[in-house]
C-alpha atoms as a PDB file:
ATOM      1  CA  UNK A   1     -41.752 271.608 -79.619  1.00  0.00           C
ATOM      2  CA  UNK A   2     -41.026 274.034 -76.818  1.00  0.00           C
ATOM      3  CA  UNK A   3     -42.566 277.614 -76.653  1.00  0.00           C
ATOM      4  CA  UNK A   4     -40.423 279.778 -74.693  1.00  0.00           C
ATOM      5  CA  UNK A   5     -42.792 282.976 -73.584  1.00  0.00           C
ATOM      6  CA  UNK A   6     -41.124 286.288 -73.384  1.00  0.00           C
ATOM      7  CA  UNK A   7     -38.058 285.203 -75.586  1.00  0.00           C
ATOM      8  CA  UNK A   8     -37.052 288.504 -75.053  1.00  0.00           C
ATOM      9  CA  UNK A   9     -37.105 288.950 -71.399  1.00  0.00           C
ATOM     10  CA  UNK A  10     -34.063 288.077 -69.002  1.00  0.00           C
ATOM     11  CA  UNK A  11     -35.262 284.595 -67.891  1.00  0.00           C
ATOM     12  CA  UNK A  12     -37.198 283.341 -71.740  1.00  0.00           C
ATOM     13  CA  UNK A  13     -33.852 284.905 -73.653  1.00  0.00           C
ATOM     14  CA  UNK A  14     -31.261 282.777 -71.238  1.00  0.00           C
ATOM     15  CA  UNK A  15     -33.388 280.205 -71.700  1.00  0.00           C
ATOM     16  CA  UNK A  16     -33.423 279.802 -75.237  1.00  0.00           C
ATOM     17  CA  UNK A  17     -29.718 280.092 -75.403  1.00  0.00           C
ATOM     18  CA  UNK A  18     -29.389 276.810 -73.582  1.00  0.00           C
ATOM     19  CA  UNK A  19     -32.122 275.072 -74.957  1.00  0.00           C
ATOM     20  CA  UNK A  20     -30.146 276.104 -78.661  1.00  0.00           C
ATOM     21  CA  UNK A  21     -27.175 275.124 -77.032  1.00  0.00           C
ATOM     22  CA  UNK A  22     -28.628 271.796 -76.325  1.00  0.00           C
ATOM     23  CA  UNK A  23     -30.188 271.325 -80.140  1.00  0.00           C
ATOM     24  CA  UNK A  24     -33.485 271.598 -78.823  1.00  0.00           C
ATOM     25  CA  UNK A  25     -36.089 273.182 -81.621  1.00  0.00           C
ATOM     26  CA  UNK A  26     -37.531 276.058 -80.061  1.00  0.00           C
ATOM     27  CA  UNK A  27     -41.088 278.231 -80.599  1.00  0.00           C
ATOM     28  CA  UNK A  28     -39.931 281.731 -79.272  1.00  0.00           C
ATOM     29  CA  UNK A  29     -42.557 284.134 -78.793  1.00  0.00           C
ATOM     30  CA  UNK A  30     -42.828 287.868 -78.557  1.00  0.00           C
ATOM     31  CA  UNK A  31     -45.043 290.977 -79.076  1.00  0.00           C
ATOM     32  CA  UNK A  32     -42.506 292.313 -81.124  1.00  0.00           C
ATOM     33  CA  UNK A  33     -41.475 290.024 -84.055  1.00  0.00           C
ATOM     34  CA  UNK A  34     -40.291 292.162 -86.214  1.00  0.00           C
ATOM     35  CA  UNK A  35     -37.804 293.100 -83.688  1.00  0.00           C
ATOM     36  CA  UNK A  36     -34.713 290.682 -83.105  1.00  0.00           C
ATOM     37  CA  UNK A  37     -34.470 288.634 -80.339  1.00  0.00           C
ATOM     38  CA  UNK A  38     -31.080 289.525 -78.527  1.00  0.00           C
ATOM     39  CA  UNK A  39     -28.256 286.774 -79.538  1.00  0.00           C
ATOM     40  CA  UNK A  40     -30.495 285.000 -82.214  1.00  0.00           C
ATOM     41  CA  UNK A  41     -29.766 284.674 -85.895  1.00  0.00           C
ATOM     42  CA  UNK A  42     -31.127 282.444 -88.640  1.00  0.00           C
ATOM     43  CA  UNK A  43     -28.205 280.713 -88.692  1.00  0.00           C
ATOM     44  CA  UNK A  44     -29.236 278.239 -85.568  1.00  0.00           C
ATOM     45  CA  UNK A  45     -29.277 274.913 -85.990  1.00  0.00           C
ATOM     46  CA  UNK A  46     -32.559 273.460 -85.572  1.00  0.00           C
ATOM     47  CA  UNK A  47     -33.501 277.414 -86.648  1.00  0.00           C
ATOM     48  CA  UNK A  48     -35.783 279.606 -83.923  1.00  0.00           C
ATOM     49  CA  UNK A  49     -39.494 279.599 -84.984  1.00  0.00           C
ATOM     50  CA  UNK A  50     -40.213 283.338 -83.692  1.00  0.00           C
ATOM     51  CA  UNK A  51     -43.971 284.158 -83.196  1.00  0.00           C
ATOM     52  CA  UNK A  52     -46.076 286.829 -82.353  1.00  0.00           C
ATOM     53  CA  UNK A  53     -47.995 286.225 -78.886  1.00  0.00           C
ATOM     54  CA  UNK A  54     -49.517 288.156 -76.240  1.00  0.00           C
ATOM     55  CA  UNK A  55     -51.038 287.333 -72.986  1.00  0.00           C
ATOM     56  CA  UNK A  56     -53.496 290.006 -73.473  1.00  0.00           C
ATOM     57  CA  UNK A  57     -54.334 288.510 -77.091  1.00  0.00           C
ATOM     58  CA  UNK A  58     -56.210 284.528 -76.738  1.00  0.00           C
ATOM     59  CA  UNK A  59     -56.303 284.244 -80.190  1.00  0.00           C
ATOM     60  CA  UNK A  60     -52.584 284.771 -81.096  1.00  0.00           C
ATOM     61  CA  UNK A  61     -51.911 282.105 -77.787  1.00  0.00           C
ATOM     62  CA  UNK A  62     -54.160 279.864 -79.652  1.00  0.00           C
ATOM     63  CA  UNK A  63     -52.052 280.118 -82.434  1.00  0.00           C
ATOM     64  CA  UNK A  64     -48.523 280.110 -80.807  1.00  0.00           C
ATOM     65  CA  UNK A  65     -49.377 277.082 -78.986  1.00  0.00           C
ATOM     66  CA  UNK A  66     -50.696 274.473 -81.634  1.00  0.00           C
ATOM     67  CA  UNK A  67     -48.110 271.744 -81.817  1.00  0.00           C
ATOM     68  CA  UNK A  68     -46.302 272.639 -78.788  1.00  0.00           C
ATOM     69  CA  UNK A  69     -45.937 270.135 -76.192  1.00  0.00           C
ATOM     70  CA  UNK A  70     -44.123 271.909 -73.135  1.00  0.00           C
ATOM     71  CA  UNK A  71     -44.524 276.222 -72.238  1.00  0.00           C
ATOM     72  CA  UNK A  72     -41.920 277.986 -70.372  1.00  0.00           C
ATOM     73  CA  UNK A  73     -44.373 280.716 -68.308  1.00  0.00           C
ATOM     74  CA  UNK A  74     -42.150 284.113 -67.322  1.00  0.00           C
ATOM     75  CA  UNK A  75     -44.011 286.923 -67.608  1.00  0.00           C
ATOM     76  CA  UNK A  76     -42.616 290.517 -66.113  1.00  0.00           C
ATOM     77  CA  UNK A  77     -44.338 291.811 -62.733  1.00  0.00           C
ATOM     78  CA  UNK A  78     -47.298 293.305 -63.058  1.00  0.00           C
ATOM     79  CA  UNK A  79     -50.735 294.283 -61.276  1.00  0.00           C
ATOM     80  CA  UNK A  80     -52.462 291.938 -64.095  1.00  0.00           C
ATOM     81  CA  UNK A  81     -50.199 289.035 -63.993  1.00  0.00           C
ATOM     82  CA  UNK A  82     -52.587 286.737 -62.213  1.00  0.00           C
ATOM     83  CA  UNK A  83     -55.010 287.483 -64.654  1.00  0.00           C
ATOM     84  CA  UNK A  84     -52.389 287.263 -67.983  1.00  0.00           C
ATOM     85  CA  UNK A  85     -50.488 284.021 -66.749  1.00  0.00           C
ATOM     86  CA  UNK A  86     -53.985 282.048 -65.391  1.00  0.00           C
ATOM     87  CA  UNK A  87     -55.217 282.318 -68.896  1.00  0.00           C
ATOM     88  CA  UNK A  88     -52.234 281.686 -70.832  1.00  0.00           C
ATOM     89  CA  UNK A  89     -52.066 278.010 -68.608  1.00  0.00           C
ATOM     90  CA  UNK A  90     -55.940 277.217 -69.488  1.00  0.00           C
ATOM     91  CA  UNK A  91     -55.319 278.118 -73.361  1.00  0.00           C
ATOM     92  CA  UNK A  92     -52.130 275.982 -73.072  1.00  0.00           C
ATOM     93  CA  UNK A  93     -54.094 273.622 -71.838  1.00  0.00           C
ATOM     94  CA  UNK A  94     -56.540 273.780 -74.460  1.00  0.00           C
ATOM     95  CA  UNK A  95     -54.538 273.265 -76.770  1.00  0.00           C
ATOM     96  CA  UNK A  96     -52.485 270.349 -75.776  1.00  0.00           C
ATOM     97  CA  UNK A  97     -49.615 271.268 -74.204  1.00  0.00           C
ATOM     98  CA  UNK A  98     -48.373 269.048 -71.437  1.00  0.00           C
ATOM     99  CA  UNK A  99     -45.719 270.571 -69.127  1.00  0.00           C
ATOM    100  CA  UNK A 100     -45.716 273.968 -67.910  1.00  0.00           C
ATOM    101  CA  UNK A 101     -42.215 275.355 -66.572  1.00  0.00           C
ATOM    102  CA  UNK A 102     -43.371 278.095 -63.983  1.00  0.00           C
ATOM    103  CA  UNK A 103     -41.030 281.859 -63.058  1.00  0.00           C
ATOM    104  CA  UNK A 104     -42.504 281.915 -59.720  1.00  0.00           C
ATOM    105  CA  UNK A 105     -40.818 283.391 -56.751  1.00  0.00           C
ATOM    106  CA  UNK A 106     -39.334 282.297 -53.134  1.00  0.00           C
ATOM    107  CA  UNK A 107     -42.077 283.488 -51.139  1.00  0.00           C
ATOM    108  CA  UNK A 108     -45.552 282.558 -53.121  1.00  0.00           C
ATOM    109  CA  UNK A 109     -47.383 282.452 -50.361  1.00  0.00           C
ATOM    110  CA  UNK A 110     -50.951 282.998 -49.894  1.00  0.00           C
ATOM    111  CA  UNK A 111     -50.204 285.009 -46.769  1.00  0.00           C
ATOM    112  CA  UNK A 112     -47.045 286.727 -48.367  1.00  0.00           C
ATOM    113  CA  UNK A 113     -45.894 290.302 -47.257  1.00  0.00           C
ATOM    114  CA  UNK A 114     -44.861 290.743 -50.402  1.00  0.00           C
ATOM    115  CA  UNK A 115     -47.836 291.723 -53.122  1.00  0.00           C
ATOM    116  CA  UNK A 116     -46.636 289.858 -56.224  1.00  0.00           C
ATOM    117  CA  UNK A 117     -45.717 287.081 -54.059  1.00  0.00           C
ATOM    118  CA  UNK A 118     -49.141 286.708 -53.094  1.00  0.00           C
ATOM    119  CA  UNK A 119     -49.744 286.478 -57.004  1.00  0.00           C
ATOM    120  CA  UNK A 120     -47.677 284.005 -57.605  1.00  0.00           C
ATOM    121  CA  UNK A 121     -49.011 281.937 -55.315  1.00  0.00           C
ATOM    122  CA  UNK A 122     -52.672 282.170 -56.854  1.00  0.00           C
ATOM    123  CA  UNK A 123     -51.315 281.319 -60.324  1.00  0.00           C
ATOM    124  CA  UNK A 124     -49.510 278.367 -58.526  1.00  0.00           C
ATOM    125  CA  UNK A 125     -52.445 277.114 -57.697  1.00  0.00           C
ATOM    126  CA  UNK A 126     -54.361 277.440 -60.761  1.00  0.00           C
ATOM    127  CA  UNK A 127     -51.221 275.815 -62.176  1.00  0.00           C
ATOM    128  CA  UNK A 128     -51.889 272.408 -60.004  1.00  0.00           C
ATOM    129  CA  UNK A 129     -55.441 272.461 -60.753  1.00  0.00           C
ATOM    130  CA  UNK A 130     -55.319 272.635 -64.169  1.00  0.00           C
ATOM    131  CA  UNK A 131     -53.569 268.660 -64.225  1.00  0.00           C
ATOM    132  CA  UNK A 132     -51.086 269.550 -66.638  1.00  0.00           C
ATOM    133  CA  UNK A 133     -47.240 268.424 -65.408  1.00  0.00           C
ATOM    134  CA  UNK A 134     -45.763 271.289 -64.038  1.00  0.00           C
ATOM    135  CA  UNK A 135     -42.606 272.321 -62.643  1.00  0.00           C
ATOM    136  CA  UNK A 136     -42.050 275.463 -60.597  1.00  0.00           C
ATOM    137  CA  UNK A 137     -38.760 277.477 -60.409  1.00  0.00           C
ATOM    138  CA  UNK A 138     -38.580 280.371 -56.949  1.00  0.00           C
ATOM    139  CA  UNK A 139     -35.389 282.364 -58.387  1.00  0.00           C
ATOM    140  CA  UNK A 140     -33.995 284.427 -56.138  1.00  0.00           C
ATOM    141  CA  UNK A 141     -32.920 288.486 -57.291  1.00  0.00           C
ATOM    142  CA  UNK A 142     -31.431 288.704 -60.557  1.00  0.00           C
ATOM    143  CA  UNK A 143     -27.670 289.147 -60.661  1.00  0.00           C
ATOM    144  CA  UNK A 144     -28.928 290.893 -64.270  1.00  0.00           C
ATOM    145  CA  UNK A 145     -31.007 293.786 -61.783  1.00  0.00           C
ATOM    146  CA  UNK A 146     -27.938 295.040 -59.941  1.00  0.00           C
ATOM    147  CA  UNK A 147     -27.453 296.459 -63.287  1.00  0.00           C
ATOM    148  CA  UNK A 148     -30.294 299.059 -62.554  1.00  0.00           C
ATOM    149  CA  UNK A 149     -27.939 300.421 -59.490  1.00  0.00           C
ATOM    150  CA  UNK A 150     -25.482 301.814 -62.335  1.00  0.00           C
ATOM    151  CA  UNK A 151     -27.241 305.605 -62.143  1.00  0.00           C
ATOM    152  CA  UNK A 152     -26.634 305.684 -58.276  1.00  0.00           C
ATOM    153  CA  UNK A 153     -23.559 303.935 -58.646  1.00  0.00           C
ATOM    154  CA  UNK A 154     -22.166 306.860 -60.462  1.00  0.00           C
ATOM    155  CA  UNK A 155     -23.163 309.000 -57.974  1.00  0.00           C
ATOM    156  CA  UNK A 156     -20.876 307.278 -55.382  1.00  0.00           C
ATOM    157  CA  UNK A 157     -23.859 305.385 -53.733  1.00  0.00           C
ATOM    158  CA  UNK A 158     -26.129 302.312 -53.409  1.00  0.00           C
ATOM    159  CA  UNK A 159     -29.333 302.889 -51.898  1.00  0.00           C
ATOM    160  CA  UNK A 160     -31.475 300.241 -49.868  1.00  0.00           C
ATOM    161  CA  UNK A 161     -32.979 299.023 -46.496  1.00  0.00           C
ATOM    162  CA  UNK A 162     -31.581 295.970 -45.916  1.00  0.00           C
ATOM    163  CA  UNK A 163     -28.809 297.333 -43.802  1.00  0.00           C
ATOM    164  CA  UNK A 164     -25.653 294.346 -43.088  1.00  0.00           C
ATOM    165  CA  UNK A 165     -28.950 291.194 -43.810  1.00  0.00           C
ATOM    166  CA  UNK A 166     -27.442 289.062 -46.590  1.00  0.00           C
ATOM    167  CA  UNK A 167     -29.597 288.919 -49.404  1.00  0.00           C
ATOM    168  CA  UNK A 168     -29.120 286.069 -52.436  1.00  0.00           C
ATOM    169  CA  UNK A 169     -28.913 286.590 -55.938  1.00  0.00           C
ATOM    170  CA  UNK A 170     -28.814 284.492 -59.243  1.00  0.00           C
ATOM    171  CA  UNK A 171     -27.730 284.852 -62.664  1.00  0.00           C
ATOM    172  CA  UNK A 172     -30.262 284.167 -65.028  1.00  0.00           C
ATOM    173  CA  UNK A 173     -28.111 282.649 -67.128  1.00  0.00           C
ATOM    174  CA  UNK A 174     -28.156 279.707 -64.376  1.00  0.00           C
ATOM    175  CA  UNK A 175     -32.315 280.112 -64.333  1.00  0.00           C
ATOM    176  CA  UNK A 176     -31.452 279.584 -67.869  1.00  0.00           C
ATOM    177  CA  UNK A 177     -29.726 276.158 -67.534  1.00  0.00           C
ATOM    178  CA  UNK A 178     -32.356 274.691 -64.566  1.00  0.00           C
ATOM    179  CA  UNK A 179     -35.049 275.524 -66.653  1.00  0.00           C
ATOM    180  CA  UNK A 180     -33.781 273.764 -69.753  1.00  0.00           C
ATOM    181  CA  UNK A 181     -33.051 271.288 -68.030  1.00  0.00           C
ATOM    182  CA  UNK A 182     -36.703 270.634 -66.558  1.00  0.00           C
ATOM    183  CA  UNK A 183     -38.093 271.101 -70.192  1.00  0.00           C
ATOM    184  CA  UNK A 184     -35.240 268.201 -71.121  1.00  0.00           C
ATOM    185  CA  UNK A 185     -34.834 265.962 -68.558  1.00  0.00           C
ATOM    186  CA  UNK A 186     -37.700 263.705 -66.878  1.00  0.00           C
ATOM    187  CA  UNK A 187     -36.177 263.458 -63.522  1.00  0.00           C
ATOM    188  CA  UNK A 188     -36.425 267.335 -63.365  1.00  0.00           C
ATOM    189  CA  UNK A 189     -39.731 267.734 -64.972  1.00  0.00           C
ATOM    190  CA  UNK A 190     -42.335 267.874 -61.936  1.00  0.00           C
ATOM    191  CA  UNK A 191     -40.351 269.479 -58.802  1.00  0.00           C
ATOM    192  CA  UNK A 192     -40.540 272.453 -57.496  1.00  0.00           C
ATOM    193  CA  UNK A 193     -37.064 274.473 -56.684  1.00  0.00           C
ATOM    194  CA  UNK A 194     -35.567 277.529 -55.226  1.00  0.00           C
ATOM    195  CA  UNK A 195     -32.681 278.829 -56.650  1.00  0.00           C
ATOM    196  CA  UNK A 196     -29.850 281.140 -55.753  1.00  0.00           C
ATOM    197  CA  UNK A 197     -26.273 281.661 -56.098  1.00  0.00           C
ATOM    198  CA  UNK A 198     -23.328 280.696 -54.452  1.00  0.00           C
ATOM    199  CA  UNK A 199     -23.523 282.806 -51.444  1.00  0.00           C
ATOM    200  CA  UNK A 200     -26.052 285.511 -49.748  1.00  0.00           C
ATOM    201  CA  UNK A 201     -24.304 289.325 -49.700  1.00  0.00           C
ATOM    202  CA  UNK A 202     -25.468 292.227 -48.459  1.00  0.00           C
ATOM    203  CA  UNK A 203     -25.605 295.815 -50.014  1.00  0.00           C
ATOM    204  CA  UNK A 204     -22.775 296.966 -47.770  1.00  0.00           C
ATOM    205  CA  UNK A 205     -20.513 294.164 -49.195  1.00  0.00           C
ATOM    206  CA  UNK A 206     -21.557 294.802 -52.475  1.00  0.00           C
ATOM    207  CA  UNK A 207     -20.771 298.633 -52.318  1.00  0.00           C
ATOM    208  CA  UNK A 208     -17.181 297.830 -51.095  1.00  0.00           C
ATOM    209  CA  UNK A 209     -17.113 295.118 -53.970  1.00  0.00           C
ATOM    210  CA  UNK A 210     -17.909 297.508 -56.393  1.00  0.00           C
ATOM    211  CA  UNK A 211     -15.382 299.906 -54.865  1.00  0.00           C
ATOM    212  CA  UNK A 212     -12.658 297.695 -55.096  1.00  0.00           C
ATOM    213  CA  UNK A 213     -13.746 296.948 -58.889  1.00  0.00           C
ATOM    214  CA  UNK A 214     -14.338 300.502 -59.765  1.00  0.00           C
ATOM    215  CA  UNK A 215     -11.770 302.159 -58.233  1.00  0.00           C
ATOM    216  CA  UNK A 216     -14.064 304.462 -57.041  1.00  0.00           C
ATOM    217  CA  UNK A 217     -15.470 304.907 -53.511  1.00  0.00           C
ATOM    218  CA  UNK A 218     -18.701 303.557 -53.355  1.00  0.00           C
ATOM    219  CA  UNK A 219     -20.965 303.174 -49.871  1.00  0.00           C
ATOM    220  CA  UNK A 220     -24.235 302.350 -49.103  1.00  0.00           C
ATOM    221  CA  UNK A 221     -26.623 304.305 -47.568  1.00  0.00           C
ATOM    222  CA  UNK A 222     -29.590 302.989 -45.514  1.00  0.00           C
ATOM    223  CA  UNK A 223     -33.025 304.339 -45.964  1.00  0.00           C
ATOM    224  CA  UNK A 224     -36.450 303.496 -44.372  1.00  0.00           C
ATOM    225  CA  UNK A 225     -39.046 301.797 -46.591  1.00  0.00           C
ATOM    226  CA  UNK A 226     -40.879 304.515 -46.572  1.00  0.00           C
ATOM    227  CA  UNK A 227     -37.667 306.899 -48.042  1.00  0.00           C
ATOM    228  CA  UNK A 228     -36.570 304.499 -50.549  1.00  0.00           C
ATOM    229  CA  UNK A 229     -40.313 304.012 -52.158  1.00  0.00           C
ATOM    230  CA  UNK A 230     -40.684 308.063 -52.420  1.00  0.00           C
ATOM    231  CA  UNK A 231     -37.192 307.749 -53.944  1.00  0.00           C
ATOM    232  CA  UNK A 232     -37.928 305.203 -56.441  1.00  0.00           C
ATOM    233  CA  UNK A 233     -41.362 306.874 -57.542  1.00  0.00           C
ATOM    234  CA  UNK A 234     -39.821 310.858 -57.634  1.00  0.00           C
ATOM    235  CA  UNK A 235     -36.066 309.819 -58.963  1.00  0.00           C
ATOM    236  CA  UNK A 236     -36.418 306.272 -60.392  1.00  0.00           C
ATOM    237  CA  UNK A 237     -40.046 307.102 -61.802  1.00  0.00           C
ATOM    238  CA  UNK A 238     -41.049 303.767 -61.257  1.00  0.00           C
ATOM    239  CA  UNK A 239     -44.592 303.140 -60.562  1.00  0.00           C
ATOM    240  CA  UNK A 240     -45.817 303.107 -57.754  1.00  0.00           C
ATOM    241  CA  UNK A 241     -46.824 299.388 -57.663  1.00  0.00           C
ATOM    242  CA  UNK A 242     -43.336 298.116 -58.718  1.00  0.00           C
ATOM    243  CA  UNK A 243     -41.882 300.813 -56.308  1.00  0.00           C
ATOM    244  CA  UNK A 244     -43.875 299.163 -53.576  1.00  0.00           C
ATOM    245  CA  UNK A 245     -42.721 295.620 -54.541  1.00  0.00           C
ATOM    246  CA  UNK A 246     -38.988 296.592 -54.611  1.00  0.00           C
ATOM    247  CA  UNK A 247     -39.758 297.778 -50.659  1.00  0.00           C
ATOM    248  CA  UNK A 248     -41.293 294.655 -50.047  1.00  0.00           C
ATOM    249  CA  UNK A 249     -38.805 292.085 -51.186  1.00  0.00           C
ATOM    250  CA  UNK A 250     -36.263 294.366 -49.389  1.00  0.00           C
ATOM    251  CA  UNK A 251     -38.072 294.417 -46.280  1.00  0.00           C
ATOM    252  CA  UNK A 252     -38.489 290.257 -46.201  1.00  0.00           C
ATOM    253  CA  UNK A 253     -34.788 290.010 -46.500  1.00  0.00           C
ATOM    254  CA  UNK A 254     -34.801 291.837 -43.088  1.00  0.00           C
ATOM    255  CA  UNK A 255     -37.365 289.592 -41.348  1.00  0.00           C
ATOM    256  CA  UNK A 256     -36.059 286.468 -43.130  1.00  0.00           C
ATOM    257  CA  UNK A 257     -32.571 285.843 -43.627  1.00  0.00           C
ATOM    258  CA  UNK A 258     -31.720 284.583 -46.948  1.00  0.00           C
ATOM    259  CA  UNK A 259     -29.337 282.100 -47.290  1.00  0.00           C
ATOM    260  CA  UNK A 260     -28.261 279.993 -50.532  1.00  0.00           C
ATOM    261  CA  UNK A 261     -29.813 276.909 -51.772  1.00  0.00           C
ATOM    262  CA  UNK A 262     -27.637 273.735 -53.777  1.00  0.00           C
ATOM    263  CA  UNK A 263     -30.160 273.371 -55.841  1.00  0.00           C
ATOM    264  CA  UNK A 264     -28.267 274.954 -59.099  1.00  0.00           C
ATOM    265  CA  UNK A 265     -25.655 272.618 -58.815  1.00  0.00           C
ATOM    266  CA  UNK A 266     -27.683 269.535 -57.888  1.00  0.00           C
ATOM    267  CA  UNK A 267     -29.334 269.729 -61.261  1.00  0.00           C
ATOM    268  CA  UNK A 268     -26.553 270.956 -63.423  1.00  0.00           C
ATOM    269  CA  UNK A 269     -24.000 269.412 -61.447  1.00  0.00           C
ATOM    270  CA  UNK A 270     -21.910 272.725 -61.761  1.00  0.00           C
ATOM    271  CA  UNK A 271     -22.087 275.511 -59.263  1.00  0.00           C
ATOM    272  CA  UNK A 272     -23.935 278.734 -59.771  1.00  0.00           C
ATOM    273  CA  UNK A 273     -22.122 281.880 -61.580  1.00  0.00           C
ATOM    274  CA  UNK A 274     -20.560 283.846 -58.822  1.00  0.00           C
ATOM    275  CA  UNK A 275     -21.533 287.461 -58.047  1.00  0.00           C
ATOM    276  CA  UNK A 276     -18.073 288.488 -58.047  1.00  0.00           C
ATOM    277  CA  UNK A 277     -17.613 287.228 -61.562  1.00  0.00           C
ATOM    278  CA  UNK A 278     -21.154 288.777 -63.251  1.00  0.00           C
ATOM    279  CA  UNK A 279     -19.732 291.910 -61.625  1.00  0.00           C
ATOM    280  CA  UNK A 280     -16.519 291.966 -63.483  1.00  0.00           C
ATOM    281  CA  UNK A 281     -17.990 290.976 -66.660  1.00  0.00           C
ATOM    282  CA  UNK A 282     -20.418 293.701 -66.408  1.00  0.00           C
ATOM    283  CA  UNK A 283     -18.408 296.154 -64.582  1.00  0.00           C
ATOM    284  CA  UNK A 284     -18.635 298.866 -67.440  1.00  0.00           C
ATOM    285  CA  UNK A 285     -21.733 299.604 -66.390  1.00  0.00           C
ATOM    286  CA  UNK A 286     -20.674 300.831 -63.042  1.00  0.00           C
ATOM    287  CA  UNK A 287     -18.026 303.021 -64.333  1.00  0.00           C
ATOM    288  CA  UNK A 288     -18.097 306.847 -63.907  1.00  0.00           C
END
C-alpha cells in the first residue's frame, strides 16, 4: 500500500492520478475527509482508501500508516514544516513503512539564502538518518503557481524581481509521473533528482506570452525585493513569512541562473509539459 500525504494538495493530488492511472491501490490522506478529493470518485479501480491524517495529530499518523509500505511526504510551506515532516518520517518509521518519496526543493542547503530551503535541508537529513529507503524529488516552480498572477494579470501587469534571468518551471502533473514512478519502479526508488521543464523563461517572456494569448497587453514591471515583499503582505495579504520566501526564491534566480534539467524525460522517457501548453489550457484564468 502507498499513502499519498496531502491528497489534496498540487503535488499528493497529481500524484494519485498517476499512481490510479497505473492500478496502483492507494491510501490518500487528508484533514478533510469528508470533503472530496479533486478528480476522485468511488468508481476507481483498485478504489481510493481516503483517511483522515494530520501532521499535527501522531495518533491519526499512527493510524494512517499501519499496513503501508511506501509514504509520499509533500507538505505545504510553512514556519513548522521541519517540525511536522521530521515527525511524520519517525512515526512512518515506526510503523513499518519502508520508502519515503521526499517534496524537497533545488536549493536544500544548509547554508541556503532561501529560509525554507534551509528547512528542507534539515528534514533531508533527518530523512537519511532515519535508514529508511528514500528518494528525494527538488521540483522546480510550479507551472500550477503562475495561476496566482491572474489578479495582476488583469490589471495589465506581472510583477517580480527577476528582471530578463530565466527562471524554470514544472507542471506538477510531471512531479506527478516522477514520483509514481519512484514509488513503482526499483531503479528509481533511492536517487535523488531535480526537476524542471523544458526550458528556463523569464517574467518578461512570459508577460509577452501571455499577451500574445490574451490578446491583451500585458508587461512586466520590475520591483526591488524590498517593493515586491511590502506588495505581497499589503495587496496579496500573504504572510509575511511566505511573502519573504517568494523574495527569496526570486532573488536566487538572479544570483543563480536556472537552467533545465533532463531528468523528467530520463525517467518517463517523455519530455516535460511545456509552459506554452499549461498556459493555453489554463488561459481562462488570465482573461479580463
Amino acid at each position: 500500500m502507498i499513502v499519498v500525504m496531502g491528497a489534496t494538495g498540487a503535488t499528493g493530488n497529481a500524484l494519485l492520478h498517476s499512481l490510479l492511472a497505473l492500478g496502483t491501490p492507494v491510501r490518500a490522506l487528508t484533514r478533510t475527509p469528508h470533503r472530496p478529493i479533486p478528480g476522485i470518485t468511488g468508481a476507481h479501480q483498485p478504489p481510493v482508501e481516503v483517511q483522515y491524517a494530520d501532521a499535527a495529530d501522531p495518533h491519526s499518523l499512527h493510524t494512517a500508516f499501519k499496513g503501508a509500505g511506501q509514504l509520499f511526504l509533500a507538505m505545504a510551506n510553512s514556519p513548522a514544516q521541519v517540525e511536522l515532516e521530521t515527525r511524520v518520517i519517525d512515526i512512518a518509521a515506526h510503523t513499518g513503512i519502508g520508502h519515503i518519496v521526499k517534496i524537497s526543493a533545488p536549493a536544500a542547503e544548509p547554508d541556503s539564502p532561501v529560509a525554507i530551503s534551509r528547512g528542507h535541508h534539515a528534514v533531508e537529513e533527518h530523512l537519511r538518518a532515519s535508514g529508511l529507503t528514500h528518494t528525494i524529488l527538488r521540483p522546480y516552480a510550479f507551472m500550477q503557481n503562475l495561476l496566482r498572477l491572474a489578479p495582476t494579470v488583469a490589471q495589465g501587469v506581472i510583477l517580480g524581481t527577476t528582471g530578463d534571468a530565466p527562471c524554470n518551471h514544472i507542471d506538477c502533473r510531471d512531479i506527478g509521473d516522477v514520483a509514481a514512478a519512484a514509488l513503482t519502479r526499483p531503479d528509481i526508488a533511492g536517487g535523488t533528482y531535480t526537476l524542471t521543464g523544458p526550458e528556463a523563461v523569464s517574467y518578461p517572456d512570459l508577460a509577452s506570452r501571455l499577451t500574445a494569448l490574451t490578446g491583451d497587453q500585458i508587461r512586466y514591471v520590475g520591483l526591488t525585493p524590498d517593493e515586491l515583499r511590502h506588495n505581497l503582505i499589503h495587496n496579496a495579504h500573504m504572510p509575511a513569512w511566505l511573502a519573504d520566501h517568494v523574495t527569496e526564491i526570486l532573488q536566487l534566480a538572479t544570483t543563480r541562473p536556472e537552467t533545465p534539467t533532463t531528468t523528467v524525460i530520463d525517467i518517463l522517457g517523455r519530455p516535460p509539459r511545456t509552459l506554452d501548453a499549461f498556459l493555453h489550457e489554463h488561459h481562462a484564468y488570465f482573461r479580463r
